[in-house]
N, C-alpha and C. Protein backbone atom coordinates (compact mmCIF):
# COMPACT_ATOMS: atom_id res chain seq x y z
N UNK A 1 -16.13 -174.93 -22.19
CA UNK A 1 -17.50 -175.03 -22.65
C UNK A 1 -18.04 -176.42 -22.32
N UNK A 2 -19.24 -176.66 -22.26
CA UNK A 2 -19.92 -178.22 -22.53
C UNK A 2 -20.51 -178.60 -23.45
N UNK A 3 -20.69 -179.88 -23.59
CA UNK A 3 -21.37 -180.46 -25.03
C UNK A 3 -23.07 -180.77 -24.03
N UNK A 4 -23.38 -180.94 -22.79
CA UNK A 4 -24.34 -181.00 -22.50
C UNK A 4 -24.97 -180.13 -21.19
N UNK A 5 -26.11 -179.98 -21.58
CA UNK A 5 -26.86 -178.91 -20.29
C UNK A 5 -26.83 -179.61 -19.14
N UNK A 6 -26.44 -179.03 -17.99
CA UNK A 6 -27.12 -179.41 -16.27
C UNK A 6 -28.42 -178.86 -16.28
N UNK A 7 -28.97 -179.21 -15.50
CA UNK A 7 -30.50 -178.46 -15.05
C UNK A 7 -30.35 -176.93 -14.65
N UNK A 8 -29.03 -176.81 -13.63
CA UNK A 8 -28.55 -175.49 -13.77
C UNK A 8 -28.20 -174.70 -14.26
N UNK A 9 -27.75 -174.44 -15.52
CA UNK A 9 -27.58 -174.22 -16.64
C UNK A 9 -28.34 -173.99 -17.60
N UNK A 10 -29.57 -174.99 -17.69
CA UNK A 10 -31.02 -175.12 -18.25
C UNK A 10 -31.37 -173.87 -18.38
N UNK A 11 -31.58 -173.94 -16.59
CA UNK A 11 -32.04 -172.53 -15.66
C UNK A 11 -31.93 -171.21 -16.07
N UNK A 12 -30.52 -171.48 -16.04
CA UNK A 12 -29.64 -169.71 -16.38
C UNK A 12 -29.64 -169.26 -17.44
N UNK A 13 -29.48 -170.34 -18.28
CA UNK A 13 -29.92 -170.00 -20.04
C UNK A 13 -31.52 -169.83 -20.07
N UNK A 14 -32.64 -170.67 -19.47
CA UNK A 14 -33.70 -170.09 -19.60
C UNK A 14 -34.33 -168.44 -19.35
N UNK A 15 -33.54 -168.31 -18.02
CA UNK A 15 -33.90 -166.73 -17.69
C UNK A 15 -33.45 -165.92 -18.57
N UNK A 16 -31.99 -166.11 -18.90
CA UNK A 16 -31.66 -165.05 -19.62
C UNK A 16 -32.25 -164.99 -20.62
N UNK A 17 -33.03 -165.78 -21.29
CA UNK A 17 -33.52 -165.95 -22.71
C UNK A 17 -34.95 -165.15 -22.44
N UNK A 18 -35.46 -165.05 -21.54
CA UNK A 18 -36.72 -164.82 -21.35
C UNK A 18 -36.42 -163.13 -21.26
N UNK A 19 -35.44 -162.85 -20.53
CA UNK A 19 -35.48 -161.16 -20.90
C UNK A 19 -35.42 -160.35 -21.66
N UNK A 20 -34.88 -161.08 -22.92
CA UNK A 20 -34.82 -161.07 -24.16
C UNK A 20 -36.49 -160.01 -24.71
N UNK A 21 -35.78 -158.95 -25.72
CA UNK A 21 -37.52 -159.02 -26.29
C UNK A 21 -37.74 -160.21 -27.33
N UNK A 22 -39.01 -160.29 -27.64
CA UNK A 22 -39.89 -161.60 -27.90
C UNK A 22 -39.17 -161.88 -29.40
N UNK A 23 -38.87 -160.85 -30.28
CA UNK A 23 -38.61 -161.32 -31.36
C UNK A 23 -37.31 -162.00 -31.75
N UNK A 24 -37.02 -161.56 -30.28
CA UNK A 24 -35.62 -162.71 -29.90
C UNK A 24 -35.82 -163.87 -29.54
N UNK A 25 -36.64 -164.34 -28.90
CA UNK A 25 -36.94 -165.02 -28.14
C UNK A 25 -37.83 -166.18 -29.56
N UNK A 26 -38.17 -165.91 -29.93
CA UNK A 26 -38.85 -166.44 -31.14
C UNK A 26 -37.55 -167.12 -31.55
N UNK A 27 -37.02 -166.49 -32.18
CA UNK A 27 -35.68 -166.98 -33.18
C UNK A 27 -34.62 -167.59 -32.95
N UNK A 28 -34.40 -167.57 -30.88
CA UNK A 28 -33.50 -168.10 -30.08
C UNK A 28 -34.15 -169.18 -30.58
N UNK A 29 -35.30 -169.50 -29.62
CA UNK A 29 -36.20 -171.13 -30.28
C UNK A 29 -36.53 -171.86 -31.25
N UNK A 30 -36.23 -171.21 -32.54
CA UNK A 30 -36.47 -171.75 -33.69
C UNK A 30 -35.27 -172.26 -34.27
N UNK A 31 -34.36 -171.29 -33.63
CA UNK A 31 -33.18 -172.17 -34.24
C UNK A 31 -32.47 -173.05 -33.47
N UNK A 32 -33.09 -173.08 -32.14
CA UNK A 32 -32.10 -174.02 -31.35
C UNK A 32 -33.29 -175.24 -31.73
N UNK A 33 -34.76 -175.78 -32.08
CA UNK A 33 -34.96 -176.56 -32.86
C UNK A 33 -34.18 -177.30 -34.06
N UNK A 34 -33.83 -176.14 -34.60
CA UNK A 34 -33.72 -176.48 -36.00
C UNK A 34 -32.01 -177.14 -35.75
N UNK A 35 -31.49 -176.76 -34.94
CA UNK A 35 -29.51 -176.99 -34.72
C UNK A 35 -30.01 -178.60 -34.18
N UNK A 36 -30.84 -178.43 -33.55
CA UNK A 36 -31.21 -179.95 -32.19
C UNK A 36 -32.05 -180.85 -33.24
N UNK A 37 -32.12 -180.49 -34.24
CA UNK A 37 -32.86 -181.52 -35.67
C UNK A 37 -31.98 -181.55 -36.17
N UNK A 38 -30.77 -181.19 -36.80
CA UNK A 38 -29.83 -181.33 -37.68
C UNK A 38 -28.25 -181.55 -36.90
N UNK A 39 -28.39 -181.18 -35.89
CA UNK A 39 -27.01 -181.40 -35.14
C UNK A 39 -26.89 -182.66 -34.74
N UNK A 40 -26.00 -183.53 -34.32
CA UNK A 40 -25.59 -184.56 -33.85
C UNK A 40 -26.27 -183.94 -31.86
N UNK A 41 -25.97 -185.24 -31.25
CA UNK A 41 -26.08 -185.05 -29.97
C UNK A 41 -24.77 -184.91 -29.21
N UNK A 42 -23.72 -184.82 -30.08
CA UNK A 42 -22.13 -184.56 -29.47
C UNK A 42 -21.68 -183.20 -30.48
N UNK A 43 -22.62 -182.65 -31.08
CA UNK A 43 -21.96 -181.53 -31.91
C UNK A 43 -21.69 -180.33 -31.19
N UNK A 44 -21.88 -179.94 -29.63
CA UNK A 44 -21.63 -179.15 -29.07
C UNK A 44 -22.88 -178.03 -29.15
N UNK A 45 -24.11 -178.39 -29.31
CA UNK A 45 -25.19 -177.55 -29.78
C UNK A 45 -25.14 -176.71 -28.32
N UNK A 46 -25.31 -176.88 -27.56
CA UNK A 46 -25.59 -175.85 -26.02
C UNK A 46 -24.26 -175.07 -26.06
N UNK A 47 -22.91 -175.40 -26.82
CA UNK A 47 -21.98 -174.17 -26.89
C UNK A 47 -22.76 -173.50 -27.91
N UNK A 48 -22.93 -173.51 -29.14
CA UNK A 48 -23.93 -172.45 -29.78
C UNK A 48 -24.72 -171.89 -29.64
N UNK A 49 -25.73 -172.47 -28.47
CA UNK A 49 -26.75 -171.92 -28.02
C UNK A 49 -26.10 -170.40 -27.24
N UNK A 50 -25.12 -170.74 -26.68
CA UNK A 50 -24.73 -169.78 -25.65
C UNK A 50 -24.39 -168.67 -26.44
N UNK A 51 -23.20 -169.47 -27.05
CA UNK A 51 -22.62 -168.14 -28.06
C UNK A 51 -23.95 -167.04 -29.08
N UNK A 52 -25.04 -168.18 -29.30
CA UNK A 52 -26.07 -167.15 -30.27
C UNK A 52 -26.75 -166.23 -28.73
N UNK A 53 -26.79 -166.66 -27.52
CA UNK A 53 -27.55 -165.85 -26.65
C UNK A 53 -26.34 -164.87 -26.62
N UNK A 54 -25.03 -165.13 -26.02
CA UNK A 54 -24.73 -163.58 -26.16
C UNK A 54 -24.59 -162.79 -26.99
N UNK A 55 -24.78 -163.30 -28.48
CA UNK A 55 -24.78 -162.39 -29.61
C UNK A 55 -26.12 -161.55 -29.20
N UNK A 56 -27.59 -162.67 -28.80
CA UNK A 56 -28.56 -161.82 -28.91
C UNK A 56 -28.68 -160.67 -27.66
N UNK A 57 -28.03 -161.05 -26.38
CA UNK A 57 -28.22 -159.97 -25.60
C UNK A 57 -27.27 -158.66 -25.86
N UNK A 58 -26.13 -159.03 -26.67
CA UNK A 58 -25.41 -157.71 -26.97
C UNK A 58 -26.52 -156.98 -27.74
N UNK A 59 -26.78 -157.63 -29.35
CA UNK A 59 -28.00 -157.06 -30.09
C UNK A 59 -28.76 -156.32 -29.40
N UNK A 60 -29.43 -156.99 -28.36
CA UNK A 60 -31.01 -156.29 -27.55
C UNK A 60 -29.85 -155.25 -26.54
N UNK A 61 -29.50 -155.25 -26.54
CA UNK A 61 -28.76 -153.97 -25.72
C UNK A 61 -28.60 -152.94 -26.47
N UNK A 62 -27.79 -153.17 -27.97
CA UNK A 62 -27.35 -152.35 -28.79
C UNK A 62 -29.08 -151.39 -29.26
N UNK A 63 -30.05 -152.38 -29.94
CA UNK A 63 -31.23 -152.36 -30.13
C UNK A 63 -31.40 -152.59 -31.18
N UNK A 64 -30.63 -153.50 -31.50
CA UNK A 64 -30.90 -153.89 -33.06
C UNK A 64 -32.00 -155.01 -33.56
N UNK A 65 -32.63 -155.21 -34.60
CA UNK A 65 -33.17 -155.80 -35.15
C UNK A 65 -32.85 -157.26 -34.56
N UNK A 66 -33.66 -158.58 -34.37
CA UNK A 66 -32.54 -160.04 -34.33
C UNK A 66 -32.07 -160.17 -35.93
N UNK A 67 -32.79 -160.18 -36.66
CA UNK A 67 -32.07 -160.30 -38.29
C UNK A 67 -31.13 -159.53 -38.67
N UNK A 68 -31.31 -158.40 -38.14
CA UNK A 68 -29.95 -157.76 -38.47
C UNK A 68 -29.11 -158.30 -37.70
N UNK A 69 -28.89 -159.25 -36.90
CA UNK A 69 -27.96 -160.44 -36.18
C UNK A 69 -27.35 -161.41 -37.20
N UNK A 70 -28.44 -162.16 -37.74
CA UNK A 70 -28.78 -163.45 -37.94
C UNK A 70 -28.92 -163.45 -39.61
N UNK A 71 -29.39 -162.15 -40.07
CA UNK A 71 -29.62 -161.84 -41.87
C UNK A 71 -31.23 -162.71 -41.88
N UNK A 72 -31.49 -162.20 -42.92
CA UNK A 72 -32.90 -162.93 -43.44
C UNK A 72 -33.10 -164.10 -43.32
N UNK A 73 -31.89 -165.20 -44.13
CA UNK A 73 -31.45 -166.36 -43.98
C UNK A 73 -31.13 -166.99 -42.84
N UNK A 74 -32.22 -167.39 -42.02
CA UNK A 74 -31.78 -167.71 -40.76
C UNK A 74 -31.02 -169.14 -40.75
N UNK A 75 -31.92 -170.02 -41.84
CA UNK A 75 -31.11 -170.91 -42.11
C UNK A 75 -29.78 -171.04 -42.22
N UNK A 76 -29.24 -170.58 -43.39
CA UNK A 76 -27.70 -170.47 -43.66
C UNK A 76 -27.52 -169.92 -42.58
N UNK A 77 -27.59 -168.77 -41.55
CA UNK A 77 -27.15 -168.89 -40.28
C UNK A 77 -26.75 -169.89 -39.45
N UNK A 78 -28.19 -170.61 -39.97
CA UNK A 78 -27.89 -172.09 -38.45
C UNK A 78 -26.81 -172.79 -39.12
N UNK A 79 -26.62 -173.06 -40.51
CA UNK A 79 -25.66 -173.86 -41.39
C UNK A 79 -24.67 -173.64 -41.15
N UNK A 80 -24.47 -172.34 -41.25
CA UNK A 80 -22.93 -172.24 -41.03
C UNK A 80 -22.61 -172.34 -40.06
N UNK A 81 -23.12 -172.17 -39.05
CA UNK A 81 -22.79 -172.27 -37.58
C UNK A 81 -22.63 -174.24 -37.54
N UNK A 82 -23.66 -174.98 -37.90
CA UNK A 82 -23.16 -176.35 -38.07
C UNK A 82 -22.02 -176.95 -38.94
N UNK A 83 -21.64 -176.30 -39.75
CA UNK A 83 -20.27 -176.56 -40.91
C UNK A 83 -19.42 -176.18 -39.88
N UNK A 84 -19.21 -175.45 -39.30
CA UNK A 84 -17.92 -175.21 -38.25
C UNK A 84 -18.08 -176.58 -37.31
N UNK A 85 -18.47 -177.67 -37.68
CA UNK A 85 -18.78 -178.33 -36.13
C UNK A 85 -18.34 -180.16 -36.93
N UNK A 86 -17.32 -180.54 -36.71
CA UNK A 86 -16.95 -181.84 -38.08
C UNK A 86 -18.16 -182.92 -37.23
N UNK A 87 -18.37 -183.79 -38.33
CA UNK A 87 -19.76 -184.44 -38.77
C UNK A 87 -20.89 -183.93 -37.46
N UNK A 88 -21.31 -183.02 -37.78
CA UNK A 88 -22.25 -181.87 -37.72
C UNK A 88 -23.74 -182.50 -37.63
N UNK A 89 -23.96 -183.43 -38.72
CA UNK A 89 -24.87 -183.92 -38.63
C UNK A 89 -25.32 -185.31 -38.66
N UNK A 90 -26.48 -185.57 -38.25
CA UNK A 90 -26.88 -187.19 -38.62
C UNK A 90 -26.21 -188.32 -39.22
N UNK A 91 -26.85 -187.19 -40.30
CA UNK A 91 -26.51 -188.05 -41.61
C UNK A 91 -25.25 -188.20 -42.19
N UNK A 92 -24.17 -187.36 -41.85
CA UNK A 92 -23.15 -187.35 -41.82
C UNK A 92 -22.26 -188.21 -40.88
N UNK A 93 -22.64 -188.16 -39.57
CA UNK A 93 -22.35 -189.17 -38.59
C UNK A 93 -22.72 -190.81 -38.96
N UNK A 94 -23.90 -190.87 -39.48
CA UNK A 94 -23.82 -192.34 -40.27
C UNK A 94 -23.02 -192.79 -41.20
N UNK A 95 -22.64 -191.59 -42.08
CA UNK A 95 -22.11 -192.08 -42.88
C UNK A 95 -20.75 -192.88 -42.31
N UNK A 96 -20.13 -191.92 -41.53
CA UNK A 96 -18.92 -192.60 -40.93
C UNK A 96 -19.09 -193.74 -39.95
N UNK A 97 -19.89 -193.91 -39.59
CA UNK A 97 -20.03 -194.97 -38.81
C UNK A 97 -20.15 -196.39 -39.82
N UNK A 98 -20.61 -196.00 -40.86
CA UNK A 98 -20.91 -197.25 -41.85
C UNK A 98 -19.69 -197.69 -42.25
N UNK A 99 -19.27 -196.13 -42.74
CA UNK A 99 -17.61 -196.67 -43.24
C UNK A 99 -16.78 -197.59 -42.40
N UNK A 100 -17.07 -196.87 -41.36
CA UNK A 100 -16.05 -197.48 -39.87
C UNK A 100 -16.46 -198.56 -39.52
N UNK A 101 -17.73 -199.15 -39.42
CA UNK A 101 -18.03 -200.42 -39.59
C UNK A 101 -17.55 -201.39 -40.47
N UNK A 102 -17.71 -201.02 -41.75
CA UNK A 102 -17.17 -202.16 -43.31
C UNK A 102 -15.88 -201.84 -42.54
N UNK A 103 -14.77 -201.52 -42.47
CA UNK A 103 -13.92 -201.43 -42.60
C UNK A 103 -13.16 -202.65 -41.23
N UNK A 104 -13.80 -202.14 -40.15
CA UNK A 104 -13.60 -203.41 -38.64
C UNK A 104 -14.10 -204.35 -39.27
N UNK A 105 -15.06 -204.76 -39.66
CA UNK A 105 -15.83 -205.84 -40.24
C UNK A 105 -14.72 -206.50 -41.31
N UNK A 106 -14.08 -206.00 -41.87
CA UNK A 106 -13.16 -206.49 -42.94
C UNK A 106 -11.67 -206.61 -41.99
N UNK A 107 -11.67 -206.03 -41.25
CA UNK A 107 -10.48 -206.19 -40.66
C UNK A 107 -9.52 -205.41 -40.91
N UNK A 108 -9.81 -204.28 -41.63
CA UNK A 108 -8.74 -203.12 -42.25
C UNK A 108 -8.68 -201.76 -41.83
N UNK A 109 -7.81 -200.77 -42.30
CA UNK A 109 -7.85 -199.37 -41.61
C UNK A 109 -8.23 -198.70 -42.21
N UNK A 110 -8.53 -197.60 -42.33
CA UNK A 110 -9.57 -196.96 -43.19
C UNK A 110 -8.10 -195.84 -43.37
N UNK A 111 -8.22 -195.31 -44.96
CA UNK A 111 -7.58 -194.45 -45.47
C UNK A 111 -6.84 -193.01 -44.37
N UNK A 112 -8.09 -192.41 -43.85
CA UNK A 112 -7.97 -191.56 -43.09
C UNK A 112 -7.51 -191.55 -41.84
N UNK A 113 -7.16 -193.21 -41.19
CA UNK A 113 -6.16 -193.12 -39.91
C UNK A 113 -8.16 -193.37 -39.06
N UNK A 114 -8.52 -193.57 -39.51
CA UNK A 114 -9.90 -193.41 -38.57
C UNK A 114 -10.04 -195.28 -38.22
């Protein structure tokens, strides 16, 4: 897998997304917003992306609903899909960086081997 898009890739994920019907296509985009607002820029977001497109082209094949994919909760969708992913987010990634800072800064090792 990759943690970042080529232009080629861009590409191939764009088309396929576009064949998509729309109410896929809606929800592909809203949540790859919402992962690319809350995800780190090393959280592997373009492997999720992929993995939610082939969920959605199996779906649109099968002919299912996208929520009946994804559930009502699209959120907790995107969540859980970011909890599988260690410091997942921002704010989480700061945190460790702060720690990991005081800790060089003091000259010591941090509990966790980090």
């Amino acid at each position: 897998m990759y943690d970042k898009i080529t232009g080629t890739m861009k590409k191939d994920l764009d088309r396929r997304i576009k064949v998509l019907p729309k109410e896929y296509q809606v929800v592909f985009y809203e949540m790859s917003k919402y992962l690319y607002q809350f995800g780190t820029c090393d959280a592997g977001i373009p492997n999720i992306q992929v993995d939610i497109l082939n969920m959605f082209e199996a779906g649109a094949r099968e002919g299912k609903d996208v929520l009946d994919i994804v559930g009502e909760d699209v959120i907790g969708f995107c969540d859980s899909l970011l909890e599988a992913i260690p410091h997942h987010s921002w704010l989480d990634k700061m945190k460790s960086a702060l720690n990991q800072n005081i800790y060089k800064k003091l000259d010591r090792k941090m509990n966790d081997g980090k």
